[in-house]
PDB file of N, CA and C in Angstrom:
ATOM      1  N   UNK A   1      -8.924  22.060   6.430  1.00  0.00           N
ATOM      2  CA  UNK A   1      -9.998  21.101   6.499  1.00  0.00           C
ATOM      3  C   UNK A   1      -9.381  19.713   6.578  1.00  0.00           C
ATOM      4  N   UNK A   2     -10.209  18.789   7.151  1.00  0.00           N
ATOM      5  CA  UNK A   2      -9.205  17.899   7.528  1.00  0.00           C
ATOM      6  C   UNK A   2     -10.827  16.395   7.967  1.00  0.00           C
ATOM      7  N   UNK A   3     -10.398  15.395   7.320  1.00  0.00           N
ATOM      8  CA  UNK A   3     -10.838  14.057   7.885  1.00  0.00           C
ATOM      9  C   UNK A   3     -10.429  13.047   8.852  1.00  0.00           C
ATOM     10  N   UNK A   4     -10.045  12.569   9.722  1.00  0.00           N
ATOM     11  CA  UNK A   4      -9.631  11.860  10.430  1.00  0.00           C
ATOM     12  C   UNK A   4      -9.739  10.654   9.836  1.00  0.00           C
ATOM     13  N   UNK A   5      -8.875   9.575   9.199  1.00  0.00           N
ATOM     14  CA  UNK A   5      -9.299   7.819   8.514  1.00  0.00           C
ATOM     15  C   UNK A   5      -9.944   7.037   9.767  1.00  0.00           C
ATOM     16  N   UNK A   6     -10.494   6.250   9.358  1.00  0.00           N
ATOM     17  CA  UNK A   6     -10.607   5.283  10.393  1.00  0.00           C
ATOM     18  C   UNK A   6     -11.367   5.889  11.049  1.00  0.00           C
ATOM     19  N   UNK A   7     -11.845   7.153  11.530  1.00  0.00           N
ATOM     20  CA  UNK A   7     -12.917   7.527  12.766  1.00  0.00           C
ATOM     21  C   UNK A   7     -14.190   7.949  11.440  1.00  0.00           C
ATOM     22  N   UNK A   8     -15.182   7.487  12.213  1.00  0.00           N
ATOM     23  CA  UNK A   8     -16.764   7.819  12.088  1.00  0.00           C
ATOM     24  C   UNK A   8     -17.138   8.244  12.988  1.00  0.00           C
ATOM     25  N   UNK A   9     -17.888   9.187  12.410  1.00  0.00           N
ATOM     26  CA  UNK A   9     -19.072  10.461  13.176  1.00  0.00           C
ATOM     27  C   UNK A   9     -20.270   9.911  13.147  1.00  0.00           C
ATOM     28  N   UNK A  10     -20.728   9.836  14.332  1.00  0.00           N
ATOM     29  CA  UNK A  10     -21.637   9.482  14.994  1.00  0.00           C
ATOM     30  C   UNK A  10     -23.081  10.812  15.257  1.00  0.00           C
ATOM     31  N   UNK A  11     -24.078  11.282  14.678  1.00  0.00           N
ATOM     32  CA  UNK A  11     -24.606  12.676  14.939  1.00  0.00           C
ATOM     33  C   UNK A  11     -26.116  12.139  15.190  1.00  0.00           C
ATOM     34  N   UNK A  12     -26.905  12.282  16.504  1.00  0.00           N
ATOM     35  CA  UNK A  12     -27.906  11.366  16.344  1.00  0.00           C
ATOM     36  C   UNK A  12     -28.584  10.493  16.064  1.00  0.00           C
ATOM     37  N   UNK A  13     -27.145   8.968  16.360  1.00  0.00           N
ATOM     38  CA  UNK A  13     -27.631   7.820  15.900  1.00  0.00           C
ATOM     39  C   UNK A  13     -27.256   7.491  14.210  1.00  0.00           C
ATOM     40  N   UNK A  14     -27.064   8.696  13.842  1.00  0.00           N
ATOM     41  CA  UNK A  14     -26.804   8.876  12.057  1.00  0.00           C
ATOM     42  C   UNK A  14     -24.683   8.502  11.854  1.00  0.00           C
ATOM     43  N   UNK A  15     -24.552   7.696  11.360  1.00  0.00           N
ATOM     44  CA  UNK A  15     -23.135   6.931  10.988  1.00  0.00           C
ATOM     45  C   UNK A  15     -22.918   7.161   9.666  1.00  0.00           C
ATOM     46  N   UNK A  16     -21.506   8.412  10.077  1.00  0.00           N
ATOM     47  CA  UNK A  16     -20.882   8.991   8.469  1.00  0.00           C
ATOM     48  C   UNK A  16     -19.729   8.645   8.431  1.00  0.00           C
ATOM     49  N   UNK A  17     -19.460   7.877   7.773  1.00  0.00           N
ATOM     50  CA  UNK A  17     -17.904   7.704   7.578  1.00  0.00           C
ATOM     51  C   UNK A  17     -17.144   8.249   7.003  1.00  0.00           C
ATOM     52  N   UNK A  18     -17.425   9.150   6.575  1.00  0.00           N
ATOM     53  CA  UNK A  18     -16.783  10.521   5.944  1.00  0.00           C
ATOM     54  C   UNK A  18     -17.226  11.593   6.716  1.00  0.00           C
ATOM     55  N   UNK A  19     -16.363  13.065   6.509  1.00  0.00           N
ATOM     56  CA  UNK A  19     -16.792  14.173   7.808  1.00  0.00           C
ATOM     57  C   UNK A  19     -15.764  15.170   7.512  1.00  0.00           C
ATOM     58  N   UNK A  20     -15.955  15.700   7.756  1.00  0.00           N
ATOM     59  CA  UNK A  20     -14.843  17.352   7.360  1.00  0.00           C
ATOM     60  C   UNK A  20     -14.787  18.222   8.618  1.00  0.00           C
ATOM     61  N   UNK A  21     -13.300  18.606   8.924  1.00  0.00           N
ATOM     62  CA  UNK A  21     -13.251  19.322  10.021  1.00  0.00           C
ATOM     63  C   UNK A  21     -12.493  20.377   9.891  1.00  0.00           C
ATOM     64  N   UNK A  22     -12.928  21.678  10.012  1.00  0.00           N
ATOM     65  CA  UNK A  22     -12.148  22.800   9.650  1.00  0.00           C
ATOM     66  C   UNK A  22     -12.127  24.035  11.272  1.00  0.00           C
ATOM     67  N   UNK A  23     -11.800  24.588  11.088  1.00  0.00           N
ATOM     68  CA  UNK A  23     -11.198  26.183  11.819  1.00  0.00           C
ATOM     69  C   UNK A  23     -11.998  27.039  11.003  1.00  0.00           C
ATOM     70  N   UNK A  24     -13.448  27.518  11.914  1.00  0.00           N
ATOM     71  CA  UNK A  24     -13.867  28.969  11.263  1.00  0.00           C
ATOM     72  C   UNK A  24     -12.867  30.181  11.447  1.00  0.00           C
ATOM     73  N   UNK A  25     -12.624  31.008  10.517  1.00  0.00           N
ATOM     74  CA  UNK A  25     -12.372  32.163  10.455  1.00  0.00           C
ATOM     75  C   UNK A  25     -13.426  33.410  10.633  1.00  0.00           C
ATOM     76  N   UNK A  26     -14.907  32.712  10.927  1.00  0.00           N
ATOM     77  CA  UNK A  26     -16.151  34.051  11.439  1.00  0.00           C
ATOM     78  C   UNK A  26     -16.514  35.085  10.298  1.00  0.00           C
ATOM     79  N   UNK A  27     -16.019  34.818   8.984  1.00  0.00           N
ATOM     80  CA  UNK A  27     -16.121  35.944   7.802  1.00  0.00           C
ATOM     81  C   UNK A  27     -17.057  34.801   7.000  1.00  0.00           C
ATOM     82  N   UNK A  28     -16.754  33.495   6.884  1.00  0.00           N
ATOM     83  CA  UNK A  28     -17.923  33.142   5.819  1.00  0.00           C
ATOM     84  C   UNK A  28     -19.239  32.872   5.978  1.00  0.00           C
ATOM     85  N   UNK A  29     -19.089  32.190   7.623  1.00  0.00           N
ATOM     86  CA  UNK A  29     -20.796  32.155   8.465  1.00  0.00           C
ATOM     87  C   UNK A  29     -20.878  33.163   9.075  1.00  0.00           C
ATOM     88  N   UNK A  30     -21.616  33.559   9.391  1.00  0.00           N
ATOM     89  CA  UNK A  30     -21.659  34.584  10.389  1.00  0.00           C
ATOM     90  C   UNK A  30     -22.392  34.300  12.058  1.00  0.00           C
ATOM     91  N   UNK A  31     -23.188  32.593  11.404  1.00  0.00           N
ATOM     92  CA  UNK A  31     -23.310  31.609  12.602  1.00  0.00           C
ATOM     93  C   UNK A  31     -22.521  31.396  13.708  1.00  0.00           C
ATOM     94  N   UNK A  32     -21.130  31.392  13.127  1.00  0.00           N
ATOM     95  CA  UNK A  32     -20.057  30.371  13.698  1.00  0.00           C
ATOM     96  C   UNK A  32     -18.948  31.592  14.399  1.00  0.00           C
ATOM     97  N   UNK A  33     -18.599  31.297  15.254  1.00  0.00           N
ATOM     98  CA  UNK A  33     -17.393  31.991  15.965  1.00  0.00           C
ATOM     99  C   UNK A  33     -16.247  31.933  15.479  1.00  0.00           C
ATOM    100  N   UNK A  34     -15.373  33.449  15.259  1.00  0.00           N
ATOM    101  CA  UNK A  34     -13.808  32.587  14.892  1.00  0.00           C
ATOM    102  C   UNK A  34     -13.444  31.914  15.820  1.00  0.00           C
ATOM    103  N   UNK A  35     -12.121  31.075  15.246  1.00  0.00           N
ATOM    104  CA  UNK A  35     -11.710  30.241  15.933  1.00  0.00           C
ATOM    105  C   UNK A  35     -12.537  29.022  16.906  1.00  0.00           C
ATOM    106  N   UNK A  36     -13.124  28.896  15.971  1.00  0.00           N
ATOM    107  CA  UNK A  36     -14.111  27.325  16.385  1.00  0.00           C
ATOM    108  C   UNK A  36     -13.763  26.005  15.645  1.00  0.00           C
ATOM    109  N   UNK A  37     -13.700  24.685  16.313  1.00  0.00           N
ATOM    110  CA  UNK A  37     -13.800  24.320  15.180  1.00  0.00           C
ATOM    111  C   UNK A  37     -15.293  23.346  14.272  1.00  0.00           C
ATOM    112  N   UNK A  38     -15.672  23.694  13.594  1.00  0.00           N
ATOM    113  CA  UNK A  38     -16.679  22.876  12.971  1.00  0.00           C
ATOM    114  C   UNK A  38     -16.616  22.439  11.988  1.00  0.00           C
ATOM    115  N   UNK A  39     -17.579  21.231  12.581  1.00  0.00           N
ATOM    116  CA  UNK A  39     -17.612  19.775  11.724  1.00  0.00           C
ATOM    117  C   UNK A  39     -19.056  20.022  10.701  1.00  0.00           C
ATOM    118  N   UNK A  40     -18.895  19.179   9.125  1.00  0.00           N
ATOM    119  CA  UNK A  40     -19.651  18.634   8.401  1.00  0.00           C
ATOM    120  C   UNK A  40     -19.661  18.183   7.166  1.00  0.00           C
ATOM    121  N   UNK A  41     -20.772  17.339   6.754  1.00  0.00           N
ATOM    122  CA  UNK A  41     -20.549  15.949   6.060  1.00  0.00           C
ATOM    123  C   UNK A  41     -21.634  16.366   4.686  1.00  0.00           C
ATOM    124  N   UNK A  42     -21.965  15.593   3.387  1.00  0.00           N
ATOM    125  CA  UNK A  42     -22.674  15.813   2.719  1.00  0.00           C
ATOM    126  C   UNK A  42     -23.694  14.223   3.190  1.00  0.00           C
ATOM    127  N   UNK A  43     -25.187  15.063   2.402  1.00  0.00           N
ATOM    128  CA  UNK A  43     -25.706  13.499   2.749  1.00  0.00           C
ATOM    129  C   UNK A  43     -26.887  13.487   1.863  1.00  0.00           C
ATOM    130  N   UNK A  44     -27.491  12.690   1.070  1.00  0.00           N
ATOM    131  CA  UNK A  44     -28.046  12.277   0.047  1.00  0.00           C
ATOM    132  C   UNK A  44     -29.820  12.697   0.431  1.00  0.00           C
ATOM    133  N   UNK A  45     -30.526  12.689  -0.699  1.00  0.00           N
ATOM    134  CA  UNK A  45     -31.856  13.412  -0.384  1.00  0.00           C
ATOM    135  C   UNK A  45     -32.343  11.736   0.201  1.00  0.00           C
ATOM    136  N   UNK A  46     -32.407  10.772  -0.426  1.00  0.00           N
ATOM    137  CA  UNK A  46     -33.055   9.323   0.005  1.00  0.00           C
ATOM    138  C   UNK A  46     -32.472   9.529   1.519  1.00  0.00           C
ATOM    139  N   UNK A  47     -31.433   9.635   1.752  1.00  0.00           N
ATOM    140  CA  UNK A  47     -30.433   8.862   3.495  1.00  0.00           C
ATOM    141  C   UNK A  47     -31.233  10.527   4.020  1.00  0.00           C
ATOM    142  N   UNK A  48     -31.590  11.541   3.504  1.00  0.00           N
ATOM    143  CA  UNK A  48     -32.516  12.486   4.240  1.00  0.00           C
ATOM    144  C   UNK A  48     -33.419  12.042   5.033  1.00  0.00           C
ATOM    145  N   UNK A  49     -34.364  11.665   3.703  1.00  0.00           N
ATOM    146  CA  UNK A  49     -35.566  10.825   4.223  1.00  0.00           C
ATOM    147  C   UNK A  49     -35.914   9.777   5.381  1.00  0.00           C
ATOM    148  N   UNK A  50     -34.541   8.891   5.429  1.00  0.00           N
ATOM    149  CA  UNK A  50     -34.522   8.148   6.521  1.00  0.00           C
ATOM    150  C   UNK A  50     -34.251   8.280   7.420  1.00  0.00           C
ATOM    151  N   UNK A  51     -33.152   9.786   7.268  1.00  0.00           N
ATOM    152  CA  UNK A  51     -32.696  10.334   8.911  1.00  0.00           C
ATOM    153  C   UNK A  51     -33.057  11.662   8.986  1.00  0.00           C
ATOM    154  N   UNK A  52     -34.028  11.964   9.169  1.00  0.00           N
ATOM    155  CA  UNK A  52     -34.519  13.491   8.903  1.00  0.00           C
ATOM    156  C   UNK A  52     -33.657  14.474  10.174  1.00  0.00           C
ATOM    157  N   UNK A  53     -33.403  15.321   9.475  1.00  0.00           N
ATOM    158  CA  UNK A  53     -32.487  16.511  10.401  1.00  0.00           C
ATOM    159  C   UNK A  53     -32.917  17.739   9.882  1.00  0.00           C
ATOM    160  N   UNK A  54     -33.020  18.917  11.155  1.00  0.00           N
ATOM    161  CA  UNK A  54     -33.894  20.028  10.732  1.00  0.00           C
ATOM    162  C   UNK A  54     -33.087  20.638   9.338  1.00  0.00           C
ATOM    163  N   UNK A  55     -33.455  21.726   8.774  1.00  0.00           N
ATOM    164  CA  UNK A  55     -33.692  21.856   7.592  1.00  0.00           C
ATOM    165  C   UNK A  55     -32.595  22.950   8.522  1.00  0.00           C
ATOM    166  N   UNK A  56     -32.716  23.647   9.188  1.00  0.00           N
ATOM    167  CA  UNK A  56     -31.714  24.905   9.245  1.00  0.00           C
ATOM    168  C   UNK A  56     -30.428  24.534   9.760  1.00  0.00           C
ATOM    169  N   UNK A  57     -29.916  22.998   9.818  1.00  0.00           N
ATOM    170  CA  UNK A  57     -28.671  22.450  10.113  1.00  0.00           C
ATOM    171  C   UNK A  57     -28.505  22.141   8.226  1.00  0.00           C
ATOM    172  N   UNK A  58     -29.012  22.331   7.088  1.00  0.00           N
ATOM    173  CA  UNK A  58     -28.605  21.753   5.714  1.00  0.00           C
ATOM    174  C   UNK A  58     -28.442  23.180   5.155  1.00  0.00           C
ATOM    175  N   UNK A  59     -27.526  22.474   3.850  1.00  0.00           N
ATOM    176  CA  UNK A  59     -26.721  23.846   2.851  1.00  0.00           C
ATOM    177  C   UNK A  59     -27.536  22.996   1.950  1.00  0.00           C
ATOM    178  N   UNK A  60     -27.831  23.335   0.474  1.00  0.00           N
ATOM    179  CA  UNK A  60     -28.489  22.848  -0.552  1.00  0.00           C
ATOM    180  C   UNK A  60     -27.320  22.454  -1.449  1.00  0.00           C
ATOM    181  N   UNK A  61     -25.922  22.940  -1.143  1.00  0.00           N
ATOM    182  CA  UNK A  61     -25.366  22.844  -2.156  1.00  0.00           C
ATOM    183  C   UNK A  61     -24.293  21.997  -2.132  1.00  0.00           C
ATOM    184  N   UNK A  62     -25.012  20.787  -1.420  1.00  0.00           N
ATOM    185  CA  UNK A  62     -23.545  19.385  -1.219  1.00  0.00           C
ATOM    186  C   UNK A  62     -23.218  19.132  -2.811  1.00  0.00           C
ATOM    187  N   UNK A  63     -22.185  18.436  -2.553  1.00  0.00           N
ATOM    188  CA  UNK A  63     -21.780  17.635  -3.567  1.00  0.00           C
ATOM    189  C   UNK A  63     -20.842  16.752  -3.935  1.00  0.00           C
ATOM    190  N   UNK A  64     -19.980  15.473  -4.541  1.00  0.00           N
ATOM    191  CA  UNK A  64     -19.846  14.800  -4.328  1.00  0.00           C
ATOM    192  C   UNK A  64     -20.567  13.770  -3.446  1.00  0.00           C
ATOM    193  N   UNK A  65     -19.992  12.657  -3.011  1.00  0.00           N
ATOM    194  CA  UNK A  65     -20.547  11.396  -2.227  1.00  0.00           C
ATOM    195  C   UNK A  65     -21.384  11.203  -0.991  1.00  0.00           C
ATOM    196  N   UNK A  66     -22.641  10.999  -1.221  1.00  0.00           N
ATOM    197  CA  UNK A  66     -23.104  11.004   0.432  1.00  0.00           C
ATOM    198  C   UNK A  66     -22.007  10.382   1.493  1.00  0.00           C
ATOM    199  N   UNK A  67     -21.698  10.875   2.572  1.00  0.00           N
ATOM    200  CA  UNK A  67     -21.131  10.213   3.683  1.00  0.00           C
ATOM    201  C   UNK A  67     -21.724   9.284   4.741  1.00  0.00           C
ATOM    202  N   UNK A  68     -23.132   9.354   4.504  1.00  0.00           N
ATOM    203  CA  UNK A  68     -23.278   7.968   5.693  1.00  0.00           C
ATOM    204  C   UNK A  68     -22.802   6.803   5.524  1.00  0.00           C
ATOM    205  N   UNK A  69     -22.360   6.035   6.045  1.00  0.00           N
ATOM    206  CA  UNK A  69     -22.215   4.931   6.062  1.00  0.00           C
ATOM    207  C   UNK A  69     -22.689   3.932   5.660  1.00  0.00           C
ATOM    208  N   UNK A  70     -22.568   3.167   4.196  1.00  0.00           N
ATOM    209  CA  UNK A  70     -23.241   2.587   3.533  1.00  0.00           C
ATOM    210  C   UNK A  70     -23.525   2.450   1.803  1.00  0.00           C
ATOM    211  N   UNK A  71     -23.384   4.283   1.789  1.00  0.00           N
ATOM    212  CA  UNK A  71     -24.186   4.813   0.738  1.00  0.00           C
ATOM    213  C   UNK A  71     -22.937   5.352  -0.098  1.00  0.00           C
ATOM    214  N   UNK A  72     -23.385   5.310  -1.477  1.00  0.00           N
ATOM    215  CA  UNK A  72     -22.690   6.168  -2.785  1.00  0.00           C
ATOM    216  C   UNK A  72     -23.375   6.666  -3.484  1.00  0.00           C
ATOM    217  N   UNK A  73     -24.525   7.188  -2.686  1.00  0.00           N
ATOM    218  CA  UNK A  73     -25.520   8.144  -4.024  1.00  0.00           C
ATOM    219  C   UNK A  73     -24.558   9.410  -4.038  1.00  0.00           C
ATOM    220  N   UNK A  74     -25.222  10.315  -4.544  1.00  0.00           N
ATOM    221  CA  UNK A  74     -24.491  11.903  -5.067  1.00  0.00           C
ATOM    222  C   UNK A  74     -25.236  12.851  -3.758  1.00  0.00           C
ATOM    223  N   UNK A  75     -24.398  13.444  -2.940  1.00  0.00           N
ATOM    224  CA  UNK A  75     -24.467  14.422  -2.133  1.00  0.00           C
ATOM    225  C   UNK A  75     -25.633  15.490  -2.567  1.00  0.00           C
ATOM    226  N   UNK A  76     -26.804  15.558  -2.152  1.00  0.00           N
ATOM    227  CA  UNK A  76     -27.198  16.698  -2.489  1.00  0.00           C
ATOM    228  C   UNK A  76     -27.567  18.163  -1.585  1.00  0.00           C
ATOM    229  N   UNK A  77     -27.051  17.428  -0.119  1.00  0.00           N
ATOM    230  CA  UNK A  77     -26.845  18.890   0.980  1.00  0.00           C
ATOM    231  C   UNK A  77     -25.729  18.619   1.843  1.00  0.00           C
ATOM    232  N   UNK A  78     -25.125  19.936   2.090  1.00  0.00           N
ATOM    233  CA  UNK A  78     -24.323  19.653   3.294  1.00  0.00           C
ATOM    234  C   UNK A  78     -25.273  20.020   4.609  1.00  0.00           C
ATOM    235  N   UNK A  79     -24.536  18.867   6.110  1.00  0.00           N
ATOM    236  CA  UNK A  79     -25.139  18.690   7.310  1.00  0.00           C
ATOM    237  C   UNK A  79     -23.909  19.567   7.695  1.00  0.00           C
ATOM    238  N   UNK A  80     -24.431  20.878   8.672  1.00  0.00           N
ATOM    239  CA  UNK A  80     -23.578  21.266   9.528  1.00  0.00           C
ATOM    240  C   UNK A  80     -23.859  21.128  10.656  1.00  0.00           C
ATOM    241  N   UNK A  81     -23.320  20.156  11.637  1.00  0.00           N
ATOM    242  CA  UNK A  81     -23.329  19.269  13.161  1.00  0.00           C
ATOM    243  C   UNK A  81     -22.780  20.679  14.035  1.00  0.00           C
ATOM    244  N   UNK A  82     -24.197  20.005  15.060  1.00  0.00           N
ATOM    245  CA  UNK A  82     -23.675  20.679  16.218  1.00  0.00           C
ATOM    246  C   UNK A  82     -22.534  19.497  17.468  1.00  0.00           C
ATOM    247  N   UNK A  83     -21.893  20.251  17.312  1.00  0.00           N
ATOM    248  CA  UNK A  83     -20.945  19.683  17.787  1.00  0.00           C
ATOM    249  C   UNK A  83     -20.716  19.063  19.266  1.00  0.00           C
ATOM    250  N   UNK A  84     -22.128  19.420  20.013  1.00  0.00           N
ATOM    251  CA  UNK A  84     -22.056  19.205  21.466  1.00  0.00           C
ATOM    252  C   UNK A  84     -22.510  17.556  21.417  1.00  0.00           C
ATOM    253  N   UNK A  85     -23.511  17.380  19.959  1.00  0.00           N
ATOM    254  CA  UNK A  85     -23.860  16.078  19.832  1.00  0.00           C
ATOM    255  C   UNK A  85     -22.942  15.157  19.207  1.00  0.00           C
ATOM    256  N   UNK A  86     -21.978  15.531  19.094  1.00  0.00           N
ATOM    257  CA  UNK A  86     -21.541  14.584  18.213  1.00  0.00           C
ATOM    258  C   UNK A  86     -20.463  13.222  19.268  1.00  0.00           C
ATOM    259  N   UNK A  87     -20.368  12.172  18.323  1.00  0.00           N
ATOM    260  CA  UNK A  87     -19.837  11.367  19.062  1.00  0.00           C
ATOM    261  C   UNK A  87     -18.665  10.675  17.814  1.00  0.00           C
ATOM    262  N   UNK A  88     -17.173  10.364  18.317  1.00  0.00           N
ATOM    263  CA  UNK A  88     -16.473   9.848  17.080  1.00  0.00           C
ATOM    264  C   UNK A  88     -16.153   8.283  17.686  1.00  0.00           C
ATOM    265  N   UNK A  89     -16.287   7.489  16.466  1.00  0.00           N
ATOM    266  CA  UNK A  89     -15.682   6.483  17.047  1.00  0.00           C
ATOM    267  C   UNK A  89     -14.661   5.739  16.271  1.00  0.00           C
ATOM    268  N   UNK A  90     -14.104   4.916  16.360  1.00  0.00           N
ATOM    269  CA  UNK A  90     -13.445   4.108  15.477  1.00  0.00           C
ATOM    270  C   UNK A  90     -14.240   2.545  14.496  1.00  0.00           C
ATOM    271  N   UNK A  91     -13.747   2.946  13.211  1.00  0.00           N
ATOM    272  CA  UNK A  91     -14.681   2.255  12.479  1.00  0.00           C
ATOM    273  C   UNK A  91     -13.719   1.101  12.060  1.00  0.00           C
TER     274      UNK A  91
END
């Protein structure tokens, strides 16, 4: 798993400056393909509210720091990004 410094994820307009990038192995989702790689971030129930994202892209069980950009409330879901949307940039 792995963050890139300095780059922000960009996921419909939504700016995380934090982001996690790993290598499925296909045994813990059963969503995800091995050998893929996918991205995702935790993000706060308030920064929910303001950026609403469907409910079957969230885990209930974030924790630690929201990652949008801005914010230090307490994580309360993880966002798993589809990756065709995503955009990185330098922050």
């Amino acid at each position: 798993m792995r963050a890139i410094k300095g780059t922000n994820l960009v996921f419909r307009g939504i700016t995380f400056d934090n982001w996690n990038e790993q290598i499925e192995d296909g045994f813990k989702d059963e969503k995800l393909k091995p050998n893929t790689i996918h991205h995702w971030s935790g993000i706060c129930e308030t920064c929910l509210k303001d950026h609403p994202i469907e409910e079957n892209l969230l885990d209930n069980g974030g924790s630690g720091i929201c990652d949008i950009k801005g914010c230090s409330d307490e994580a309360d879901y993880y966002v798993d990004f589809i990756d065709s949307e995503l955009e990185f940039i330098k922050s």
